[in-house]
Protein backbone atom coordinates (compact mmCIF):
# COMPACT_ATOMS: atom_id res chain seq x y z
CA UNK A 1 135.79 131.97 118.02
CA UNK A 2 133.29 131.27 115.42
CA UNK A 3 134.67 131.61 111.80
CA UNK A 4 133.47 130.85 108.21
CA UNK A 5 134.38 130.94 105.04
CA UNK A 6 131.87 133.02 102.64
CA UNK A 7 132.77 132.59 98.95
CA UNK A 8 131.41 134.17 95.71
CA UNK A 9 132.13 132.64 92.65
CA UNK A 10 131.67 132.85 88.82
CA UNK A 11 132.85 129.91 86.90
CA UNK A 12 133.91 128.16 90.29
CA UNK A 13 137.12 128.34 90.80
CA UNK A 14 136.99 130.45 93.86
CA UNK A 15 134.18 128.09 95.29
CA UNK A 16 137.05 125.29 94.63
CA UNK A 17 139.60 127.04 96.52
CA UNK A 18 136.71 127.86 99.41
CA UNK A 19 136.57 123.93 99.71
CA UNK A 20 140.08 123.12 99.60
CA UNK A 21 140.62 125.70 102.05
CA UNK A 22 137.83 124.62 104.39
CA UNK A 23 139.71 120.68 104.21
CA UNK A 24 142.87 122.53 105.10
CA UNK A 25 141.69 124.00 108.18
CA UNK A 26 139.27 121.40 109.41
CA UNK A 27 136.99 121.85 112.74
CA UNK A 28 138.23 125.46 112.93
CA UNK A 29 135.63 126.09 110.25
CA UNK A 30 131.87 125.92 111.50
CA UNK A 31 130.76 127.09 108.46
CA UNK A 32 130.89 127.98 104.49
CA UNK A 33 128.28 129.81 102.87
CA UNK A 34 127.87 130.97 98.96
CA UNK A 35 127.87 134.86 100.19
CA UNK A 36 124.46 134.76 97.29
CA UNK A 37 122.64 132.77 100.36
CA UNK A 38 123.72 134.54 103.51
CA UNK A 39 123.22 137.92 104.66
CA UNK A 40 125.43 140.76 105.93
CA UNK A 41 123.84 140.64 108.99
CA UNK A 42 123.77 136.68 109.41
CA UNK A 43 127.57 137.14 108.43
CA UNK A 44 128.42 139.66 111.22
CA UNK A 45 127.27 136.87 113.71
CA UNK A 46 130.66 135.19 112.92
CA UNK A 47 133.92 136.85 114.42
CA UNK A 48 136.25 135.87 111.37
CA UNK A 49 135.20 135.48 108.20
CA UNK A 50 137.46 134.06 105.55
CA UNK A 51 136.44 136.22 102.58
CA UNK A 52 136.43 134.33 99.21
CA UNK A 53 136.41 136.48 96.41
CA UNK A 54 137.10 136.99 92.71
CA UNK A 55 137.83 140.08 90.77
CA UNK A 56 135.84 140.34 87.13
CA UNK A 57 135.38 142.86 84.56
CA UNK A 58 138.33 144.87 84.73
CA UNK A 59 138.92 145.59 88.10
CA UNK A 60 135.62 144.67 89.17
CA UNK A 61 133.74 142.60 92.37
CA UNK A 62 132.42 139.61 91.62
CA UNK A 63 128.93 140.10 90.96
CA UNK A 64 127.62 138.26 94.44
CA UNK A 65 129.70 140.43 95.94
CA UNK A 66 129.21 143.81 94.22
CA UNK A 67 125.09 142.74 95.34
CA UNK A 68 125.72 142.35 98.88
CA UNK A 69 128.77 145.01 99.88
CA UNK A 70 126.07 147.63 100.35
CA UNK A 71 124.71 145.92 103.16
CA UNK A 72 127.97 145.47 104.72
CA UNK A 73 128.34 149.23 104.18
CA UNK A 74 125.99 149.64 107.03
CA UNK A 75 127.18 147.39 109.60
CA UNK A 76 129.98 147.83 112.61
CA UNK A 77 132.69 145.44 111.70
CA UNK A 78 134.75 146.84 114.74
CA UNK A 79 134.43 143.79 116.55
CA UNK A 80 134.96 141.29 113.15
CA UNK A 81 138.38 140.27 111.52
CA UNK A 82 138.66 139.42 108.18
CA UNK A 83 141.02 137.07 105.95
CA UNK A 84 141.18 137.20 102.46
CA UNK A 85 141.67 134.70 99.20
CA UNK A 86 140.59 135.02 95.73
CA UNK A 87 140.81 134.37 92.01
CA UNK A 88 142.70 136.50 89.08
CA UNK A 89 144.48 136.77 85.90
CA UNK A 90 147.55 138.38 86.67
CA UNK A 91 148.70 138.76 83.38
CA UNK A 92 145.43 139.59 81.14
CA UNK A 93 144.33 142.01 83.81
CA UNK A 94 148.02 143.07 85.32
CA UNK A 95 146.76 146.69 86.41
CA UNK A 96 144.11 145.47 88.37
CA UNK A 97 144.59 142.00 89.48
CA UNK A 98 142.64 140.98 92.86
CA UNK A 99 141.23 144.10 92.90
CA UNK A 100 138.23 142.36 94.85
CA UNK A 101 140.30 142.74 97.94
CA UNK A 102 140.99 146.53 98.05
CA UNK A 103 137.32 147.61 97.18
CA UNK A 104 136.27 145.54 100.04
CA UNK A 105 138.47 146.47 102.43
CA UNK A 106 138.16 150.52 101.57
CA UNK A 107 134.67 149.58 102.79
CA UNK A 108 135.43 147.11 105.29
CA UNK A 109 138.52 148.68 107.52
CA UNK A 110 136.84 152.15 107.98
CA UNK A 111 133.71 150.75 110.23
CA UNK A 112 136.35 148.94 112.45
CA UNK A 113 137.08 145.52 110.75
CA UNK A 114 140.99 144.08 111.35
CA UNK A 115 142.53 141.90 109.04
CA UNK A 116 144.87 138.91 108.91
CA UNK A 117 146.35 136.85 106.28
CA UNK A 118 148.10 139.30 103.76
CA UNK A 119 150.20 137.86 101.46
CA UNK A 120 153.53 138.44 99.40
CA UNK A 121 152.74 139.59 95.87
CA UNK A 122 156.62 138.75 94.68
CA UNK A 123 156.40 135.76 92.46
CA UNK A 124 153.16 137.58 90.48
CA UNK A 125 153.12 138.80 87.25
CA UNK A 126 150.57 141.71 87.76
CA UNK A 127 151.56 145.94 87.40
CA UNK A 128 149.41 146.93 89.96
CA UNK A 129 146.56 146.17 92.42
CA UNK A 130 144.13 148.14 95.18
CA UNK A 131 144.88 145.17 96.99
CA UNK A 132 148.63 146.40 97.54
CA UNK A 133 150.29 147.21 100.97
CA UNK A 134 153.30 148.07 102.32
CA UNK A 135 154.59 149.74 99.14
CA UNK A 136 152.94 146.88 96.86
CA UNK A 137 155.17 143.79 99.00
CA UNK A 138 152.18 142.29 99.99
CA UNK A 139 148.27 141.72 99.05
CA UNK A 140 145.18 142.15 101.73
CA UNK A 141 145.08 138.39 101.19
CA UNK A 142 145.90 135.25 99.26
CA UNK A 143 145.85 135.81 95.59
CA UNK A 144 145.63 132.86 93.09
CA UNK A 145 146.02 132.87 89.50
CA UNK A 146 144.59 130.12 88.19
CA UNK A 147 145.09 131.45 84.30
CA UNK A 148 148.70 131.49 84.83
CA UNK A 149 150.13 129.63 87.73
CA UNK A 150 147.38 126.43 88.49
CA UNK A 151 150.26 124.57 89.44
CA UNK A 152 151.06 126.81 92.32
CA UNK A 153 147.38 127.34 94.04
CA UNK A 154 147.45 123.74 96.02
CA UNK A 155 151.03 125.07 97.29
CA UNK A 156 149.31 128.77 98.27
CA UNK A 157 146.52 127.33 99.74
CA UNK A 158 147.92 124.68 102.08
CA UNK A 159 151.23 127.54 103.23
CA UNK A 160 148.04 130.49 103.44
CA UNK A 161 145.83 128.07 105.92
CA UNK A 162 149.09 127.22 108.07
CA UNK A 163 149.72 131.25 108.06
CA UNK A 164 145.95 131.37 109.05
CA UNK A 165 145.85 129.00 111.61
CA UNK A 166 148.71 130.62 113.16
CA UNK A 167 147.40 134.31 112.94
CA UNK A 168 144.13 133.74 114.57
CA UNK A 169 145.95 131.71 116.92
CA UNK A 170 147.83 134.92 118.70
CA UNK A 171 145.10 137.29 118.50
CA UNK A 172 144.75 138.27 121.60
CA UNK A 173 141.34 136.80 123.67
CA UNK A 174 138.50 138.89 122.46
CA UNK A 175 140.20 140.56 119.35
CA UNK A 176 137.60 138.87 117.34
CA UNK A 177 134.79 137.85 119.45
């Protein structure tokens, strides 16, 4: 299974996280790209990506990602899983904190793509987020909130890559190849 990590980041905090996350899960990782330097299509040659993104503005993709998400638009994903982790202020922007996740995956899950690593929003100070499932219990993915909780993000990263490693782990032979 060939899997990377593809990060967009601002002021670098999610490009921090992309690196501690790549440490964390070692050889299982062939590859991390800024997504600025790697196309959709050179990204649907991977069968998991490990989606690293930010939400700006209010509510917004970070701009990397707002640039390429078009491109993805157009592609099959059907045969693609996806994880994802990201950066947020949970409290300045509690109505739409790691927004970044939902506005991907609206696009993402109707041309086929599955998904792994959501994530228990308990514990967050945020109102609301697109990212929300199952009622608002969990995010689409890891969020971190570096604004209000950077003493927890070492803690979520290293318990989210052990979730990972697990997840992709059981899917069943060809479920993402």
């Amino acid at each position: 299974m060939r899997i990377a990590i593809v990060w967009g980041s601002t002021t670098g905090s999610t490009e921090a996280a992309a690196e501690s996350l790549q440490e964390l899960l070692g050889e299982m990782v062939e590859d991390v790209h800024n997504v600025a330097s790697i196309s959709a299509e050179d990204m649907h040659a991977y069968d998991v990506i490990i989606v690293g993104a930010s939400t700006w503005d209010i509510g917004e993709l970070q701009y990397d990602w707002a640039d390429k998400m078009p491109d993805m638009g157009n592609l099959d994903w059907s045969d693609k899983t996806f994880a994802f982790f990201g950066t947020g202020d949970a409290v300045g922007y509690a109505d739409t904190f790691v927004d970044a996740f939902g506005i991907m995956w609206e696009t993402l899950q109707p041309l086929g793509a599955q998904l792994v690593g959501t994530w228990p929003s308990e514990g967050y100070g945020h109102l609301e987020s697109r990212s929300h499932i199952e009622d608002g219990k969990k995010f689409l993915g890891l969020a971190l909130d570096n604004d209000n909780d950077p003493d927890l993000t070492d803690e979520r990263l290293e318990k989210w890559a052990e979730q990972l490693k697990e997840e992709l782990a059981a899917l069943p032979k060809g479920a993402a190849q």
